[in-house]
Each structure stands twice: as structure tokens, then as C-alpha cells.
N, C-alpha and C. Protein backbone atom coordinates (compact mmCIF):
# COMPACT_ATOMS: atom_id res chain seq x y z
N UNK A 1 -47.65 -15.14 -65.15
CA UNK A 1 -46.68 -15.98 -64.46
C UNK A 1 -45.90 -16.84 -65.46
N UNK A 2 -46.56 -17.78 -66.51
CA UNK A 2 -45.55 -17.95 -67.58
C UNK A 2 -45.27 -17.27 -67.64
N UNK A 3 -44.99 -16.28 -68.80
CA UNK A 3 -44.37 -15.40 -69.39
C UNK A 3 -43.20 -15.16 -68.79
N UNK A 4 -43.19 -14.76 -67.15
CA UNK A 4 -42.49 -14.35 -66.55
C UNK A 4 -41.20 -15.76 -66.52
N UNK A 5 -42.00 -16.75 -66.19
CA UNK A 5 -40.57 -18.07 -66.08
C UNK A 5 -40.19 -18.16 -68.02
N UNK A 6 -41.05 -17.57 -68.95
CA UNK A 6 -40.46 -18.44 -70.07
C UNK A 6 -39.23 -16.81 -70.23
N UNK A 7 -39.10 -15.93 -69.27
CA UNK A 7 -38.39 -14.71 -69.77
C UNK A 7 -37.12 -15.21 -69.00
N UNK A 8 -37.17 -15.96 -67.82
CA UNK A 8 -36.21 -16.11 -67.24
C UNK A 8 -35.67 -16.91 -67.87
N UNK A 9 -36.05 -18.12 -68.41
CA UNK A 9 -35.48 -18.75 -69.07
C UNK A 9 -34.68 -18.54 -70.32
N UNK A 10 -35.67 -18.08 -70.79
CA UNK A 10 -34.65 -16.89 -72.05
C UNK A 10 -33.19 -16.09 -71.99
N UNK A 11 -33.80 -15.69 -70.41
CA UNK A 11 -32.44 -14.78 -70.09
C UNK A 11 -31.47 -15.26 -69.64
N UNK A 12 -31.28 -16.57 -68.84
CA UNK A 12 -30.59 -17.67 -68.59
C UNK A 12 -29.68 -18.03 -70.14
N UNK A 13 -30.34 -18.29 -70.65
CA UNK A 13 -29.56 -19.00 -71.81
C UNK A 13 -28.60 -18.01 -72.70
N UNK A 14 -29.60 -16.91 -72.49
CA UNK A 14 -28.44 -15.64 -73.61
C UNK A 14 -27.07 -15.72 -72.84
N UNK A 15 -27.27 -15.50 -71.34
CA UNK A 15 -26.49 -14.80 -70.36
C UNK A 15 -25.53 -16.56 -70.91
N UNK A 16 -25.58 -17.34 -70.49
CA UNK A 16 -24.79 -18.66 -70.82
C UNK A 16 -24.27 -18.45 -71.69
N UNK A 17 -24.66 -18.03 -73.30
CA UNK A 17 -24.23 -18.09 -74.34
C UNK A 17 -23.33 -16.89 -74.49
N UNK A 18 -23.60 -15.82 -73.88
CA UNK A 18 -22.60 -14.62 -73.93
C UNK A 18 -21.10 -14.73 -73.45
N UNK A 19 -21.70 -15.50 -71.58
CA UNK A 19 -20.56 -15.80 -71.12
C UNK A 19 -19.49 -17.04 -71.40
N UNK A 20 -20.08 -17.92 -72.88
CA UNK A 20 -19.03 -18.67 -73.00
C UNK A 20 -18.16 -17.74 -74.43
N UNK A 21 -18.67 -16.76 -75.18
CA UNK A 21 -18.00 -16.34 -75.61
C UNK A 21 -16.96 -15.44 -74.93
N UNK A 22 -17.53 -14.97 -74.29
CA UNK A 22 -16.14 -13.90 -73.50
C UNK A 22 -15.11 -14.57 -72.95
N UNK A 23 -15.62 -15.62 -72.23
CA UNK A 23 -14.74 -16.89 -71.74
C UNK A 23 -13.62 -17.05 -72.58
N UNK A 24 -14.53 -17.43 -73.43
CA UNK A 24 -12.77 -17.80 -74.85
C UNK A 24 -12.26 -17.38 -75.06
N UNK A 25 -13.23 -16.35 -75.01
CA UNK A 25 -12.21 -14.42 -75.89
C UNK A 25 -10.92 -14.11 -75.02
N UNK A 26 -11.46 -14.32 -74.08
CA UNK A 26 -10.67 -13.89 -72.45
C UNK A 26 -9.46 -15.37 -72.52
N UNK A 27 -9.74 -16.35 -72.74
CA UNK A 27 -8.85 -17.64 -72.52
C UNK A 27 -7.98 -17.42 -73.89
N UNK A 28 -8.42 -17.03 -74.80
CA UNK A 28 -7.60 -16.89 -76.05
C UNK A 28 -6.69 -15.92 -75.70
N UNK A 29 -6.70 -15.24 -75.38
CA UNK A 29 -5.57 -13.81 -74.84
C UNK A 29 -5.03 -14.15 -73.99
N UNK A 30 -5.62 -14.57 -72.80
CA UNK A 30 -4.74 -14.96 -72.29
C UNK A 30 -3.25 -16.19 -72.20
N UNK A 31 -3.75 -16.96 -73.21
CA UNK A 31 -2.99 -17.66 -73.93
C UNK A 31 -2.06 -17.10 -74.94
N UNK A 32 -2.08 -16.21 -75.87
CA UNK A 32 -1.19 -15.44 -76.36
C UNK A 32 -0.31 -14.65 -75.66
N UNK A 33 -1.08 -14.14 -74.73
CA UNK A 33 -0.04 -13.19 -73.76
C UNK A 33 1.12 -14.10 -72.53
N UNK A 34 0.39 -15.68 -72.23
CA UNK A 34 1.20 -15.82 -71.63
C UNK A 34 1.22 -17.63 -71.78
N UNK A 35 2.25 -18.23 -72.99
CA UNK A 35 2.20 -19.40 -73.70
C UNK A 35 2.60 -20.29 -72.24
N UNK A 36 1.96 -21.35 -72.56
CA UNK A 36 2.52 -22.65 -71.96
C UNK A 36 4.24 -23.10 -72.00
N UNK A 37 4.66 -23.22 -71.11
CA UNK A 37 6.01 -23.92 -70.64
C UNK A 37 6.35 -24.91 -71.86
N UNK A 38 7.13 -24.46 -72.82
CA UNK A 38 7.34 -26.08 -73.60
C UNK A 38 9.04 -26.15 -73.15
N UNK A 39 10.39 -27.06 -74.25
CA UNK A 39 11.05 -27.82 -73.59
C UNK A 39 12.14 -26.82 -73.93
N UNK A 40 12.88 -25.81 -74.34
CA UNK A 40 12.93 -24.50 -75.15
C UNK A 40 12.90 -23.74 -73.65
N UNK A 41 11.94 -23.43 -72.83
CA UNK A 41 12.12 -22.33 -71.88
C UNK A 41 12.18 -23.44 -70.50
N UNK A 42 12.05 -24.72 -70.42
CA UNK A 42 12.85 -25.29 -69.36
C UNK A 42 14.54 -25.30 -69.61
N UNK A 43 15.12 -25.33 -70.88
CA UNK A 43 16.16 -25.72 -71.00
C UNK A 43 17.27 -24.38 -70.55
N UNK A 44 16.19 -23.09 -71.01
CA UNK A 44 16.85 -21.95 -70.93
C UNK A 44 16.81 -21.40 -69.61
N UNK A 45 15.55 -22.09 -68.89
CA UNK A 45 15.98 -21.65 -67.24
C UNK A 45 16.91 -22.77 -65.81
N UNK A 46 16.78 -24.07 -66.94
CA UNK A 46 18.00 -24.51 -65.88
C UNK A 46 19.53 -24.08 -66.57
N UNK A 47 19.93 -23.30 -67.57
CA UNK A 47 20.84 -22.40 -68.02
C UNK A 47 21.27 -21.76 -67.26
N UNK A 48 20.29 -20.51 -66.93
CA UNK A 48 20.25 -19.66 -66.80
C UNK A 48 20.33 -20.10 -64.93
N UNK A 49 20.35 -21.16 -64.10
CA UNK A 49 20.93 -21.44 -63.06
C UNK A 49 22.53 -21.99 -63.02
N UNK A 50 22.79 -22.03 -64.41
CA UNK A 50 24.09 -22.49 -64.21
C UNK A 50 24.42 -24.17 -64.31
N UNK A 51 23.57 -24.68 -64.87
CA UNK A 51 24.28 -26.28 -65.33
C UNK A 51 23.15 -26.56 -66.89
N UNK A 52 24.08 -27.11 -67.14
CA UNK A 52 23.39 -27.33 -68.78
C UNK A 52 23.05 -28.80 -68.58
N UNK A 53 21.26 -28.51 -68.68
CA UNK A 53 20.60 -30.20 -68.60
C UNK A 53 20.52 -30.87 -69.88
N UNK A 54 20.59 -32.35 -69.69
CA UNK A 54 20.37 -33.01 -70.70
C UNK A 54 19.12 -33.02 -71.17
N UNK A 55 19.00 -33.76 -72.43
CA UNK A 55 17.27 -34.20 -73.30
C UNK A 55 16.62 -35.00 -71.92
N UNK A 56 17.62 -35.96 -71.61
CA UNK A 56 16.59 -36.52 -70.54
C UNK A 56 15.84 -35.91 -69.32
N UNK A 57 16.97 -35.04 -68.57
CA UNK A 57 16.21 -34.07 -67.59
C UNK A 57 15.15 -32.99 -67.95
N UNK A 58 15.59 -32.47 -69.46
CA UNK A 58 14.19 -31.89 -69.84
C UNK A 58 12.78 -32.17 -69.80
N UNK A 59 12.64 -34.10 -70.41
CA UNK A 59 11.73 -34.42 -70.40
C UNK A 59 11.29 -34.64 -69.59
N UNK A 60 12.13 -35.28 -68.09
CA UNK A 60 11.70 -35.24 -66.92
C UNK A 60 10.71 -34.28 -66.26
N UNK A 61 11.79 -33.31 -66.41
CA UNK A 61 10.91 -31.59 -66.06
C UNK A 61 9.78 -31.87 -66.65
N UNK A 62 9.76 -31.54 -67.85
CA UNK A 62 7.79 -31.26 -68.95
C UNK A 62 7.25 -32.94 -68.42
N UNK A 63 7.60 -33.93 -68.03
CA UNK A 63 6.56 -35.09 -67.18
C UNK A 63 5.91 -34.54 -66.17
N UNK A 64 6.78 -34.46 -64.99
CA UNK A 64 6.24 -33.46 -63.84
C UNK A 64 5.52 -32.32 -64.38
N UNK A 65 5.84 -31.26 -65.37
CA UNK A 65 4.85 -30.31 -65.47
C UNK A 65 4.00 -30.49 -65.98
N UNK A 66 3.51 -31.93 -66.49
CA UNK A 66 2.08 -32.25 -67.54
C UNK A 66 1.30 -32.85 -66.30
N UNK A 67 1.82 -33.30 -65.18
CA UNK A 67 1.57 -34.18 -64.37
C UNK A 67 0.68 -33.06 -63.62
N UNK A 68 1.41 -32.19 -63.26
CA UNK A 68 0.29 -30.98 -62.24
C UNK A 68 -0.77 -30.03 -62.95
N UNK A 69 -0.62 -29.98 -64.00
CA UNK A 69 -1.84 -29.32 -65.02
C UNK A 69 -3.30 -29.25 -64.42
């Protein structure tokens, strides 16, 4: 009956330690494949609606978008 809880326990912890590497592995790619919003692709999609925003409305925008994170 030890044995048996000190195996679970064992196996608990690998399984933890495995799944925080894949985690990253998986969060790292996915981060390369698909970057965070900086002030560069707000500027180019209120463009790309047709009015050219100022520095100030940019920052506005990236406030609100740090705000919902």
C-alpha cells in the first residue's frame, strides 16, 4: 500500500513537470505564430478604415487593449 501511494505520487509530479514543459513549448509558438497587438498594427488598421489616427488615439487604443488582457 505505500509503495503504491509513494508511485502515485511520483507519477503526479513527472506528469506536472512534463506538462509545464509542453505548456511553454506550446505558449512559445504560439506566440511566434501569432504576436501581440503593439501600436504599428493599431495604426495600420484604423488606416486601413479610412482615417489616419493620431499618437494620442493610438495610445488610447493600446490603454483599452492592456486594460482587457
Amino acid at each position: 500500500m505505500g509503495q503504491l501511494i509513494l508511485y502515485l505520487v511520483i507519477g503526479i509530479f513527472i506528469g506536472l513537470i512534463i506538462g509545464f514543459f509542453v505548456t511553454r513549448f506550446m505558449f512559445k509558438k504560439q506566440m511566434e505564430k501569432n504576436p501581440p497587438i503593439n501600436e504599428k498594427m493599431i495604426e495600420v488598421m484604423m488606416s486601413s478604415m479610412g482615417r489616419k489616427p493620431s499618437q494620442k488615439q493610438i495610445k488610447q487604443v493600446m490603454q483599452q487593449m492592456n486594460r482587457y488582457k
